[in-house]
PDB file of N, CA and C in Angstrom:
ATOM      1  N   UNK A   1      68.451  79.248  84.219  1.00  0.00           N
ATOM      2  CA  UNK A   1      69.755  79.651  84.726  1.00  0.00           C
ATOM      3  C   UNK A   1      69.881  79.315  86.209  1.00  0.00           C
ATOM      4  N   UNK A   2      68.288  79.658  87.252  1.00  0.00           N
ATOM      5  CA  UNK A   2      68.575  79.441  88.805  1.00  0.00           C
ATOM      6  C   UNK A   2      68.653  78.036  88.626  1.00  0.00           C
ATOM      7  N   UNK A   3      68.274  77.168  87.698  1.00  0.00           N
ATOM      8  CA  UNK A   3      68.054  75.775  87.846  1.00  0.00           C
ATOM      9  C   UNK A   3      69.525  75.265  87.855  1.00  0.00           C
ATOM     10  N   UNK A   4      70.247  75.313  86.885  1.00  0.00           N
ATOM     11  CA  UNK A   4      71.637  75.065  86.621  1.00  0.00           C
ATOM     12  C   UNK A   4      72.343  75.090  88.195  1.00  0.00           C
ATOM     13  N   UNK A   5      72.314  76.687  88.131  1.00  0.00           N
ATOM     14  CA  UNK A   5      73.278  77.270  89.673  1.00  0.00           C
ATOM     15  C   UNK A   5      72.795  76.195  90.772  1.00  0.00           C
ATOM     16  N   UNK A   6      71.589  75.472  91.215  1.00  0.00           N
ATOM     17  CA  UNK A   6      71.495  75.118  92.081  1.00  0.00           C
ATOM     18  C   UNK A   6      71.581  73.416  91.961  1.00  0.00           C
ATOM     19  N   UNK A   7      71.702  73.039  90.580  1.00  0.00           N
ATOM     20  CA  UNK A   7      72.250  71.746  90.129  1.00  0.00           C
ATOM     21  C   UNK A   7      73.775  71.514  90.597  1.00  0.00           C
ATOM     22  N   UNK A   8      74.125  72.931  90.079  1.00  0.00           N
ATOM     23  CA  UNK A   8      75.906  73.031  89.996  1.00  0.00           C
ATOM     24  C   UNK A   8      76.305  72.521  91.911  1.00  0.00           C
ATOM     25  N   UNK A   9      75.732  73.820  92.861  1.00  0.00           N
ATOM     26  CA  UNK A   9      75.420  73.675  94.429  1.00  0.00           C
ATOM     27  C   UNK A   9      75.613  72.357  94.891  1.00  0.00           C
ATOM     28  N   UNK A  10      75.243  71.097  94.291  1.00  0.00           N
ATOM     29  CA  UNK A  10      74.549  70.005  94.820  1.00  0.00           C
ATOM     30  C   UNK A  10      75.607  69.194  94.342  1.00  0.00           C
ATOM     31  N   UNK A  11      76.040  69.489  92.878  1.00  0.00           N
ATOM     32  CA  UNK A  11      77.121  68.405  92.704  1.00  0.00           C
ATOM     33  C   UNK A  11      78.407  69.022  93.901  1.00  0.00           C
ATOM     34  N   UNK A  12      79.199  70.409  93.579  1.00  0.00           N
ATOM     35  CA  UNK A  12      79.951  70.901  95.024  1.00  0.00           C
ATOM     36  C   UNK A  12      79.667  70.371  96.218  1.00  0.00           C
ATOM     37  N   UNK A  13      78.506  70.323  96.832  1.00  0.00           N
ATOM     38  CA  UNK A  13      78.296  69.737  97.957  1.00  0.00           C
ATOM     39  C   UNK A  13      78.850  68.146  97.744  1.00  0.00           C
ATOM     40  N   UNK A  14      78.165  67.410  97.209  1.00  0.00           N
ATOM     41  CA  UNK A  14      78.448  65.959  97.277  1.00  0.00           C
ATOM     42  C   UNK A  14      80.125  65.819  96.961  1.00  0.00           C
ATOM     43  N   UNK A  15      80.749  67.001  96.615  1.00  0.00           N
ATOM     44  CA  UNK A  15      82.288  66.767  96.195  1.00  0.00           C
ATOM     45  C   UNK A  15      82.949  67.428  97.451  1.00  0.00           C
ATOM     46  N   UNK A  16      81.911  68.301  98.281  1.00  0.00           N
ATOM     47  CA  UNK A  16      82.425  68.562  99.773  1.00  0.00           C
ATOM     48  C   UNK A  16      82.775  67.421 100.660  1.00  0.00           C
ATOM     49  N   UNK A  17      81.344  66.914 100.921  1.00  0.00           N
ATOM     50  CA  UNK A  17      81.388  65.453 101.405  1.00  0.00           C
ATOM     51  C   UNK A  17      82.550  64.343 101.078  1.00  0.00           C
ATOM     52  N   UNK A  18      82.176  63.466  99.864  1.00  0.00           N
ATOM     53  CA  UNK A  18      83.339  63.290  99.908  1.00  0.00           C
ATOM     54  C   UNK A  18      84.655  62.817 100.240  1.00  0.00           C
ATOM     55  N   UNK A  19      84.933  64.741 100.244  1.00  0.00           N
ATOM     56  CA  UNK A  19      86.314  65.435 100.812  1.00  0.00           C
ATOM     57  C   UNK A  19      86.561  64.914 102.008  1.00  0.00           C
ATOM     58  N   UNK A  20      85.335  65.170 102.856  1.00  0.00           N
ATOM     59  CA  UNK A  20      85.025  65.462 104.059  1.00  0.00           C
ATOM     60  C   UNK A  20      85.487  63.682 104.705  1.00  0.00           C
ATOM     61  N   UNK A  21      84.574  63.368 104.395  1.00  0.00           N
ATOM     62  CA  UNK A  21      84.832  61.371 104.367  1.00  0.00           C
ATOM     63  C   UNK A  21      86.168  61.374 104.051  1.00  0.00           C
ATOM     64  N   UNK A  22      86.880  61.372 103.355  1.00  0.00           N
ATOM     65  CA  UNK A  22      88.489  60.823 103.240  1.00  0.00           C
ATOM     66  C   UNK A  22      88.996  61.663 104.308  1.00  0.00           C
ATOM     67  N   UNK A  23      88.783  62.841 104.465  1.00  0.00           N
ATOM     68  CA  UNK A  23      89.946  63.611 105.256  1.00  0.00           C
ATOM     69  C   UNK A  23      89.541  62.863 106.729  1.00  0.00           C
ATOM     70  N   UNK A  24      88.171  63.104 107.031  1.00  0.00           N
ATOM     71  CA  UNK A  24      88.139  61.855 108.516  1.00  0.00           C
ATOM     72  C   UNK A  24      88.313  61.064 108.608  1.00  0.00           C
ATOM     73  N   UNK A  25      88.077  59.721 107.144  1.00  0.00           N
ATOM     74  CA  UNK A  25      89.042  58.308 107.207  1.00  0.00           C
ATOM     75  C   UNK A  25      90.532  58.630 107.553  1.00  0.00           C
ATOM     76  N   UNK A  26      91.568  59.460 106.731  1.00  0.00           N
ATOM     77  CA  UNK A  26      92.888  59.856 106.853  1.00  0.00           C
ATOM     78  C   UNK A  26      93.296  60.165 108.813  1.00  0.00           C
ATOM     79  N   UNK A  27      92.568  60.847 109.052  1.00  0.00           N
ATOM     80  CA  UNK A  27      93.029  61.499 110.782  1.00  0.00           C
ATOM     81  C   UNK A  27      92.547  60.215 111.632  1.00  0.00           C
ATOM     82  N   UNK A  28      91.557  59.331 111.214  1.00  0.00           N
ATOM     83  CA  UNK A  28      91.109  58.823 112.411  1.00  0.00           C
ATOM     84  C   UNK A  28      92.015  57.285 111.827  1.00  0.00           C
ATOM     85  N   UNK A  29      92.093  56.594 111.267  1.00  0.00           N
ATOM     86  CA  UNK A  29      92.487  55.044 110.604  1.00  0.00           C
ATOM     87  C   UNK A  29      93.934  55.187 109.917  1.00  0.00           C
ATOM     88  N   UNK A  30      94.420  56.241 109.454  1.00  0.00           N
ATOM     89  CA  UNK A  30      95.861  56.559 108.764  1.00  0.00           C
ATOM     90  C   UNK A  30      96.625  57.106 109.922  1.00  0.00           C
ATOM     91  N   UNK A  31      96.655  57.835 110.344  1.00  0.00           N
ATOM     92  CA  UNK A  31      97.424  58.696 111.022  1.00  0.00           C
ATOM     93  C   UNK A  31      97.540  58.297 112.424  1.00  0.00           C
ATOM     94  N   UNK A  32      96.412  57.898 112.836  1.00  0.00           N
ATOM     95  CA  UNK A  32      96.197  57.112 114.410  1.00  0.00           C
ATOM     96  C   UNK A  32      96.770  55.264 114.147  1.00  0.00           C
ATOM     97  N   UNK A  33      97.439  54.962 112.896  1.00  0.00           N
ATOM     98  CA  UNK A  33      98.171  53.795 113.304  1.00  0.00           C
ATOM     99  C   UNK A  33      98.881  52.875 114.027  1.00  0.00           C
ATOM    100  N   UNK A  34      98.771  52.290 114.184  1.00  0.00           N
ATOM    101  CA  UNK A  34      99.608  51.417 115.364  1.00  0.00           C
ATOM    102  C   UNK A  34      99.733  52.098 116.609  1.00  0.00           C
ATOM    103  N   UNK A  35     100.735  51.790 117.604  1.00  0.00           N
ATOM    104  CA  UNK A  35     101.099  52.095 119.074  1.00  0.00           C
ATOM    105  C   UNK A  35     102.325  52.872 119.009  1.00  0.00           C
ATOM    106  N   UNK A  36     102.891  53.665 120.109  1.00  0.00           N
ATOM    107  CA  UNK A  36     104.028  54.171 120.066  1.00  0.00           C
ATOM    108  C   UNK A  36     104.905  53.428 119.498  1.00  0.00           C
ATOM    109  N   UNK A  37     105.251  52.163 120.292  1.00  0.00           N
ATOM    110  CA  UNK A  37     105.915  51.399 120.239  1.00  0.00           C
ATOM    111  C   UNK A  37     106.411  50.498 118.846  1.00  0.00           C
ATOM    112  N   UNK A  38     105.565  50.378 118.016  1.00  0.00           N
ATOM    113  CA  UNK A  38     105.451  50.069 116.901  1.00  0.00           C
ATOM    114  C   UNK A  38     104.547  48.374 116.482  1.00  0.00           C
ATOM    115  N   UNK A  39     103.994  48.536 117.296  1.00  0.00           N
ATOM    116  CA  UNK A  39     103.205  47.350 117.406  1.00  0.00           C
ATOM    117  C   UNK A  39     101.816  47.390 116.550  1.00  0.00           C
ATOM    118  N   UNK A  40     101.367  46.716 115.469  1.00  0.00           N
ATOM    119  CA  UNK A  40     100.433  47.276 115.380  1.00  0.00           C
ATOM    120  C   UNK A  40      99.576  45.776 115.061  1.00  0.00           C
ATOM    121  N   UNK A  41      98.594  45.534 115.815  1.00  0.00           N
ATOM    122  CA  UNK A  41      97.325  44.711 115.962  1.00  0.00           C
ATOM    123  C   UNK A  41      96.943  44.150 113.946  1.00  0.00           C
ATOM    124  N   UNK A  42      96.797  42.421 113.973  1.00  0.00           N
ATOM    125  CA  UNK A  42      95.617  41.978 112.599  1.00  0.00           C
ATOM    126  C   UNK A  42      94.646  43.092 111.683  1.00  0.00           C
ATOM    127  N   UNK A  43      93.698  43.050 113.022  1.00  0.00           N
ATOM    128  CA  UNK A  43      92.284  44.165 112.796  1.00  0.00           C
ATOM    129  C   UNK A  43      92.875  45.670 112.236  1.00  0.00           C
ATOM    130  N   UNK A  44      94.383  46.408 113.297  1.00  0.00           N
ATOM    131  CA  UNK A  44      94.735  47.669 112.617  1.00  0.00           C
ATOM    132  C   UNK A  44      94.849  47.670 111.001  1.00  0.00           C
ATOM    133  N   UNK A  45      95.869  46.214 110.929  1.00  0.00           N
ATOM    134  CA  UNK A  45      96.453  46.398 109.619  1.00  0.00           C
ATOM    135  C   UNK A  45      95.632  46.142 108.278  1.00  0.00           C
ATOM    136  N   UNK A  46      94.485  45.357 108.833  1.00  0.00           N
ATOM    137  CA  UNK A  46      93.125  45.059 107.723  1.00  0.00           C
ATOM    138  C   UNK A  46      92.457  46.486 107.589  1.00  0.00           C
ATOM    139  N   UNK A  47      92.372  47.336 108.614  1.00  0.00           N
ATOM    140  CA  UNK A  47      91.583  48.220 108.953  1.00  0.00           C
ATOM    141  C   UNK A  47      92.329  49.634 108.211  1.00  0.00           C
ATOM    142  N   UNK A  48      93.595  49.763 108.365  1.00  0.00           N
ATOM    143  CA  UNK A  48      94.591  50.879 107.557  1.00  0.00           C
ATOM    144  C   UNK A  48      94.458  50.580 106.239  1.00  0.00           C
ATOM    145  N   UNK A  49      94.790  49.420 105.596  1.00  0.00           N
ATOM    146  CA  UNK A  49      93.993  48.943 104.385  1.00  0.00           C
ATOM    147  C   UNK A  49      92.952  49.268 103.706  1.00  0.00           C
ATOM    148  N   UNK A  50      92.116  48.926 104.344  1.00  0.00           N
ATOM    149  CA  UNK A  50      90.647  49.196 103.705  1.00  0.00           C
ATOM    150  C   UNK A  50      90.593  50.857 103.949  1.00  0.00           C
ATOM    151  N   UNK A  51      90.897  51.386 104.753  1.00  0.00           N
ATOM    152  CA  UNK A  51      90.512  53.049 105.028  1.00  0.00           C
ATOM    153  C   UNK A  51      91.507  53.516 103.694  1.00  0.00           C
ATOM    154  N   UNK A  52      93.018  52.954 103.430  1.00  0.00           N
ATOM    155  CA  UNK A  52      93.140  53.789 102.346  1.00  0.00           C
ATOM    156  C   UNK A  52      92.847  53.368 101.523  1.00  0.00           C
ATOM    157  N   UNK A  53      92.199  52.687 100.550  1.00  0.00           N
ATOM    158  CA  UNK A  53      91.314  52.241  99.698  1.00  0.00           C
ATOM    159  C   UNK A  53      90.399  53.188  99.863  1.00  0.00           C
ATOM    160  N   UNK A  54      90.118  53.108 100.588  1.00  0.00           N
ATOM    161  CA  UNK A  54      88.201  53.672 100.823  1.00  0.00           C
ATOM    162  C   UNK A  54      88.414  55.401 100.774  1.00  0.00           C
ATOM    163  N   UNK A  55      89.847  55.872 101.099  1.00  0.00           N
ATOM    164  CA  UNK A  55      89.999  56.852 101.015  1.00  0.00           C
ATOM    165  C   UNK A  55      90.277  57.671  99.424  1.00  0.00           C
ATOM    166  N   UNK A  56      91.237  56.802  98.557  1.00  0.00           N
ATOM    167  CA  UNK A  56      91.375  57.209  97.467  1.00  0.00           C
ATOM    168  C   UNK A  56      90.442  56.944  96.815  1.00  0.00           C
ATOM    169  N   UNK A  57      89.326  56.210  96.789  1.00  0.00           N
ATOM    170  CA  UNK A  57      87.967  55.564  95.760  1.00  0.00           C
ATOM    171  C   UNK A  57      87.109  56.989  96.445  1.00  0.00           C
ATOM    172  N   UNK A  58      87.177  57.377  97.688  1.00  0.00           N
ATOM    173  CA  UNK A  58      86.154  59.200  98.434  1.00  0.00           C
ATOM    174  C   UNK A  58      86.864  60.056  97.322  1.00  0.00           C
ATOM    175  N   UNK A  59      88.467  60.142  97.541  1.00  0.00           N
ATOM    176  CA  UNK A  59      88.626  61.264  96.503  1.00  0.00           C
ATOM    177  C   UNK A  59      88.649  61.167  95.302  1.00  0.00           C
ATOM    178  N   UNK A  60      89.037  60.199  94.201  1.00  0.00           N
ATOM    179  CA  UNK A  60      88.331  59.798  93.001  1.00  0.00           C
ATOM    180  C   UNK A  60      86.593  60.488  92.853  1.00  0.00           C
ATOM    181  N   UNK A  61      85.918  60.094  93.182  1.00  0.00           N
ATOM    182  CA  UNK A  61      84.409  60.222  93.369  1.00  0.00           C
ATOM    183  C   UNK A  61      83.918  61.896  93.913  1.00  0.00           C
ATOM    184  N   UNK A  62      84.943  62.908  94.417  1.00  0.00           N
ATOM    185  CA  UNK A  62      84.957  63.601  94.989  1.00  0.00           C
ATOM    186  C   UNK A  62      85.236  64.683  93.898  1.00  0.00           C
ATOM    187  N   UNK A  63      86.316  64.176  92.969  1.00  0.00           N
ATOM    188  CA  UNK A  63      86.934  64.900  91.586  1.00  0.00           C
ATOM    189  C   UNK A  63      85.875  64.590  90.482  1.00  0.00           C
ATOM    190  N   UNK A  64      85.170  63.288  90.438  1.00  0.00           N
ATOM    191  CA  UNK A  64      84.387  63.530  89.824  1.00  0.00           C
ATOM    192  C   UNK A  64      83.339  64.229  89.853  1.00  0.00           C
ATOM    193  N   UNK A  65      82.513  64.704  90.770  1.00  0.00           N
ATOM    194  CA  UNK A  65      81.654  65.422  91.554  1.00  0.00           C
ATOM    195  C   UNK A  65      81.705  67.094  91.018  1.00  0.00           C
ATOM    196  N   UNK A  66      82.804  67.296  91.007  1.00  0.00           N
ATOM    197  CA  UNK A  66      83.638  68.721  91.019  1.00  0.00           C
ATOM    198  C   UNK A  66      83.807  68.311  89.350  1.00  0.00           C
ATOM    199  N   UNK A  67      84.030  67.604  89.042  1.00  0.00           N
ATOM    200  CA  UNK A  67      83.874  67.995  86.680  1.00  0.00           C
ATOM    201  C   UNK A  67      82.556  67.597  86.933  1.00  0.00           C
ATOM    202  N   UNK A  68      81.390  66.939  87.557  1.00  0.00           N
ATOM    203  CA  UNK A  68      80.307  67.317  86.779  1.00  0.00           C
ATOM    204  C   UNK A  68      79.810  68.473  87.280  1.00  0.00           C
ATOM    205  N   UNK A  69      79.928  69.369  88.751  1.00  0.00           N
ATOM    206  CA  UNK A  69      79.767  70.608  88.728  1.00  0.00           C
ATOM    207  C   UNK A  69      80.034  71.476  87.614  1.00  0.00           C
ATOM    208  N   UNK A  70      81.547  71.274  87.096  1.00  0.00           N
ATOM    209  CA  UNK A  70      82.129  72.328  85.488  1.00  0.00           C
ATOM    210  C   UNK A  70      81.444  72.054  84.795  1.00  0.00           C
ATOM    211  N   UNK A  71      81.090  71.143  84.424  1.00  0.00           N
ATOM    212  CA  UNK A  71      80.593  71.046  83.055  1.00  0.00           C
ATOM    213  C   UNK A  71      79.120  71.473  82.684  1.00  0.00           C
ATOM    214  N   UNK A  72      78.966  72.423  81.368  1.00  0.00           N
ATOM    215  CA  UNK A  72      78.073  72.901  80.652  1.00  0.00           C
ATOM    216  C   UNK A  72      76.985  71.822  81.385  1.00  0.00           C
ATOM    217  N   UNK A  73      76.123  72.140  81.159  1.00  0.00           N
ATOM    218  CA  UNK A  73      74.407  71.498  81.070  1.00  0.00           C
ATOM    219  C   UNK A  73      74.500  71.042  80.246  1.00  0.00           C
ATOM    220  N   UNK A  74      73.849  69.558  81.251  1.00  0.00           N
ATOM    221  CA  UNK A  74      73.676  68.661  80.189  1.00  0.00           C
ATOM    222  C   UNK A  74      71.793  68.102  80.309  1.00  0.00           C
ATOM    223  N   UNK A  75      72.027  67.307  79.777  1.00  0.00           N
ATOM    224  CA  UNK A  75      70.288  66.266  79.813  1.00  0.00           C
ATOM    225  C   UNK A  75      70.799  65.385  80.744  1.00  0.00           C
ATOM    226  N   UNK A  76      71.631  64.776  80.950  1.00  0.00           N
ATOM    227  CA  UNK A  76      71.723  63.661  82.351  1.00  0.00           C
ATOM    228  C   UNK A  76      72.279  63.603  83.099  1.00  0.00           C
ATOM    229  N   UNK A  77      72.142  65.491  83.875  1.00  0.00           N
ATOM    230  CA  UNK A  77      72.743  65.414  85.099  1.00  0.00           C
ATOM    231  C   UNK A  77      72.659  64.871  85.850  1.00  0.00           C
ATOM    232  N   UNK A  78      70.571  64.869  86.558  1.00  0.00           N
ATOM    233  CA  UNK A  78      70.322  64.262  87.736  1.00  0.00           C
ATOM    234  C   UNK A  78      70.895  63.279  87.281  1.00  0.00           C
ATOM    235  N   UNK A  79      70.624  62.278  86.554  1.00  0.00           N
ATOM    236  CA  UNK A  79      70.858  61.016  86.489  1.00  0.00           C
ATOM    237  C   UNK A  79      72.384  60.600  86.343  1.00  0.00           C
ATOM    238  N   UNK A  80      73.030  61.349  86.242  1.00  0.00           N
ATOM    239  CA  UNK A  80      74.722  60.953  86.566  1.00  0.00           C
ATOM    240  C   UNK A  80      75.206  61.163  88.234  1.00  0.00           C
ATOM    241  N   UNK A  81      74.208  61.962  88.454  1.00  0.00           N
ATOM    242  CA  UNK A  81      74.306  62.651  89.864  1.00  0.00           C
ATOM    243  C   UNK A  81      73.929  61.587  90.782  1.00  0.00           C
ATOM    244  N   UNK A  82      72.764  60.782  90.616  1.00  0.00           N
ATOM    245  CA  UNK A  82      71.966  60.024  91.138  1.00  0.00           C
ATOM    246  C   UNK A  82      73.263  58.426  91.046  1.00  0.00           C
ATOM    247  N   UNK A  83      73.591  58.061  90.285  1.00  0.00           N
ATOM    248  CA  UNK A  83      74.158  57.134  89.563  1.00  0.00           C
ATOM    249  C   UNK A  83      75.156  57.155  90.752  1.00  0.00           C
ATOM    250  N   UNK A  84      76.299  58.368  90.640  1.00  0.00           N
ATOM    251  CA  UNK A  84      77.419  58.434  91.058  1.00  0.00           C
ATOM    252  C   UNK A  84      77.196  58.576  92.620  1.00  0.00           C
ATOM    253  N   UNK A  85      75.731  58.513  93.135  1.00  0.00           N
ATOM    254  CA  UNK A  85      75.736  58.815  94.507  1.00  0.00           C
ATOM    255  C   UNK A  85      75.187  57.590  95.122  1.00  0.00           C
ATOM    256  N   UNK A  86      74.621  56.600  93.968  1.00  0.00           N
ATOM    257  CA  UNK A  86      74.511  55.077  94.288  1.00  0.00           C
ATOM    258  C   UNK A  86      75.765  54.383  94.299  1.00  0.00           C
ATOM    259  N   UNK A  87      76.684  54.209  93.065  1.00  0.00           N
ATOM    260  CA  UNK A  87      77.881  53.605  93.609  1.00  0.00           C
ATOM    261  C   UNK A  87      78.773  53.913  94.602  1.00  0.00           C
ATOM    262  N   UNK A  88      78.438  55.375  95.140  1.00  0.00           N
ATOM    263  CA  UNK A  88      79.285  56.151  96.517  1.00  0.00           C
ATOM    264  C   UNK A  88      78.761  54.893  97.557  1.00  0.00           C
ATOM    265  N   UNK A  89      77.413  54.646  97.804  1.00  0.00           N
ATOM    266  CA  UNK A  89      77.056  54.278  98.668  1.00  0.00           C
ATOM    267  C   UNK A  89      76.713  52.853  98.658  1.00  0.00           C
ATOM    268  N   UNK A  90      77.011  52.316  97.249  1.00  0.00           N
ATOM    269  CA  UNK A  90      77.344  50.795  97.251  1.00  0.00           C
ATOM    270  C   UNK A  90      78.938  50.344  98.012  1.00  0.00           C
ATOM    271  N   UNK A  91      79.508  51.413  97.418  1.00  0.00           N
ATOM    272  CA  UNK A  91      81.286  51.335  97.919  1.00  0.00           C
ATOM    273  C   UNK A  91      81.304  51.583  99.467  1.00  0.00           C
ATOM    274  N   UNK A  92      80.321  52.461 100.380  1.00  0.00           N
ATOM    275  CA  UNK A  92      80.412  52.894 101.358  1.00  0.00           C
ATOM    276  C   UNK A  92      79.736  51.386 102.018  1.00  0.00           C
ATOM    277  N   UNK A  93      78.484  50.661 101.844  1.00  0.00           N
ATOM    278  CA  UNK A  93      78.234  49.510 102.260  1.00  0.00           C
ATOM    279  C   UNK A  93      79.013  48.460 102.351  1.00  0.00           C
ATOM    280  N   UNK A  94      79.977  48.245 101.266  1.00  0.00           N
ATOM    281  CA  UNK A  94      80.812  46.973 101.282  1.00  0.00           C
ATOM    282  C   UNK A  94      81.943  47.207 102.223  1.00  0.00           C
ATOM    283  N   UNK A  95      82.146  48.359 102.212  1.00  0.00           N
ATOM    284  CA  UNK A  95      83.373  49.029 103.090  1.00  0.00           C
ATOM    285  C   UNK A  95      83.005  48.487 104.624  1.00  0.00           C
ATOM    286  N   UNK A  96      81.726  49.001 104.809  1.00  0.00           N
ATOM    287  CA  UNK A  96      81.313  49.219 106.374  1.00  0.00           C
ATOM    288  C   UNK A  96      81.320  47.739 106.767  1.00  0.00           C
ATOM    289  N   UNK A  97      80.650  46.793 105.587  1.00  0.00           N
ATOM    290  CA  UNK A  97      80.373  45.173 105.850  1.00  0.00           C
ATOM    291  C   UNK A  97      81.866  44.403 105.768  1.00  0.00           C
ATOM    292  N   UNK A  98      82.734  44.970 105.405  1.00  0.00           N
ATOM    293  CA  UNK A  98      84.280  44.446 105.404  1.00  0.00           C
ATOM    294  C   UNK A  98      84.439  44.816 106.852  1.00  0.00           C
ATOM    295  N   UNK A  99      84.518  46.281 107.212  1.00  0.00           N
ATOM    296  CA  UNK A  99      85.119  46.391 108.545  1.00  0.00           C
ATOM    297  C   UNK A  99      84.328  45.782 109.628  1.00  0.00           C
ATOM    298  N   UNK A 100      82.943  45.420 109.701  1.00  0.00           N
ATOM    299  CA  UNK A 100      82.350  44.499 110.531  1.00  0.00           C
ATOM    300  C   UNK A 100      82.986  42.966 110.913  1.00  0.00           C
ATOM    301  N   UNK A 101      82.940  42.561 109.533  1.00  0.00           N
ATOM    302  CA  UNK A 101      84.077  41.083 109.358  1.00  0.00           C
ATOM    303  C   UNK A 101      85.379  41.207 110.096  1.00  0.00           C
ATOM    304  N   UNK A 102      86.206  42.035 109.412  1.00  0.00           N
ATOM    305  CA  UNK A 102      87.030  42.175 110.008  1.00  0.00           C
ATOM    306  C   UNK A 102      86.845  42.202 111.870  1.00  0.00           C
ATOM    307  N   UNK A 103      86.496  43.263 112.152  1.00  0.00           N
ATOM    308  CA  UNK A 103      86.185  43.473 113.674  1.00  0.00           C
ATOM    309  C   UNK A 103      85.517  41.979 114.475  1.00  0.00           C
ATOM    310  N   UNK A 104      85.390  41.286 113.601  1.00  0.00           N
ATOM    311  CA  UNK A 104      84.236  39.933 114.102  1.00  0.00           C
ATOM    312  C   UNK A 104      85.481  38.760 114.122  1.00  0.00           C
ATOM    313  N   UNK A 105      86.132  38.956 113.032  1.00  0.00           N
ATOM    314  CA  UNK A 105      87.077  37.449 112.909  1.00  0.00           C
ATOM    315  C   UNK A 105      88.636  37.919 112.978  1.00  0.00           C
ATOM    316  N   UNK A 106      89.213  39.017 113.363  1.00  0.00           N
ATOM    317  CA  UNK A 106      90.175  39.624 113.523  1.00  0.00           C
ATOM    318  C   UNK A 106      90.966  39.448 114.840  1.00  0.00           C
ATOM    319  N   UNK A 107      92.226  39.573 115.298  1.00  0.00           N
ATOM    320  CA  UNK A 107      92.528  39.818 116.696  1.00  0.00           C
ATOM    321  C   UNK A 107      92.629  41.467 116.848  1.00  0.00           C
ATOM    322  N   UNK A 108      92.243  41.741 117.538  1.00  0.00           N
ATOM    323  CA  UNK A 108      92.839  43.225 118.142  1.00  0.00           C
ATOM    324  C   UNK A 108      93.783  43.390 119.279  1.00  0.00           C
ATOM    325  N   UNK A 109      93.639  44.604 119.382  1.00  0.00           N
ATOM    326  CA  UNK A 109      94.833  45.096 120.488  1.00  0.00           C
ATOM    327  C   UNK A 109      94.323  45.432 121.682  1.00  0.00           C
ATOM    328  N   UNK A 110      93.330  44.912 122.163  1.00  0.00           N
ATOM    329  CA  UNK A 110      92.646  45.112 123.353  1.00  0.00           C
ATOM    330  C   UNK A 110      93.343  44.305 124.182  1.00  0.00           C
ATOM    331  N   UNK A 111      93.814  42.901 123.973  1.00  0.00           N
ATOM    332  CA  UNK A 111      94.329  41.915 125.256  1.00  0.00           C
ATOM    333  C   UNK A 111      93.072  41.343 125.756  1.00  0.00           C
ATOM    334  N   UNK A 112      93.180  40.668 126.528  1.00  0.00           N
ATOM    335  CA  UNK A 112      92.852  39.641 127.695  1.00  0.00           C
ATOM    336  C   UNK A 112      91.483  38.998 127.033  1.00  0.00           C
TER     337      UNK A 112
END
């Protein structure tokens, strides 16, 4: 039974996280868009892109997290657990190696 409860703990957490990841992609890359003015930089608009992508694929992955917390015991938790926390972090690598590119072959809004 303590085994379950602290299985259950671990999937919640990883569906905290996450949370946590989209809601800081959202405030820092969504919401901080462009300039007053309405100008907004190559690199922003590749970069608003990929963050909401990257944001709805966090909360997708985040809901899943939270049904395998609900759900009864099974035989392949760890291993769905494990699974779903490798493709988190396959998706989180390609993400990070896009926004590198980007930042490398992009113009920004720095000037001069």
């Amino acid at each position: 039974m303590d085994s379950m409860r602290s299985k259950r703990v671990v999937a919640f957490a990883l569906a905290g996280l996450a949370f946590a990841i989209a809601l800081y992609l959202e405030m820092t890359y969504v919401m901080m868009f462009g300039f007053w003015d309405g100008f907004t930089s190559e690199l922003d608009r590749a970069e608003n892109m990929l963050a909401r992508y990257f944001i709805w694929f966090s909360l997708a992955i985040g809901i899943w997290f939270i049904c395998l917390g609900l759900w009864r015991s099974h035989a392949n938790f760890r291993r769905r657990v494990l699974y779903s926390c490798l493709v988190f972090a396959f998706a989180t690598g390609v993400a990070v190696s896009l926004d590198l590119y980007f930042r490398t072959y992009m113009m920004d809004s720095a000037g001069g």
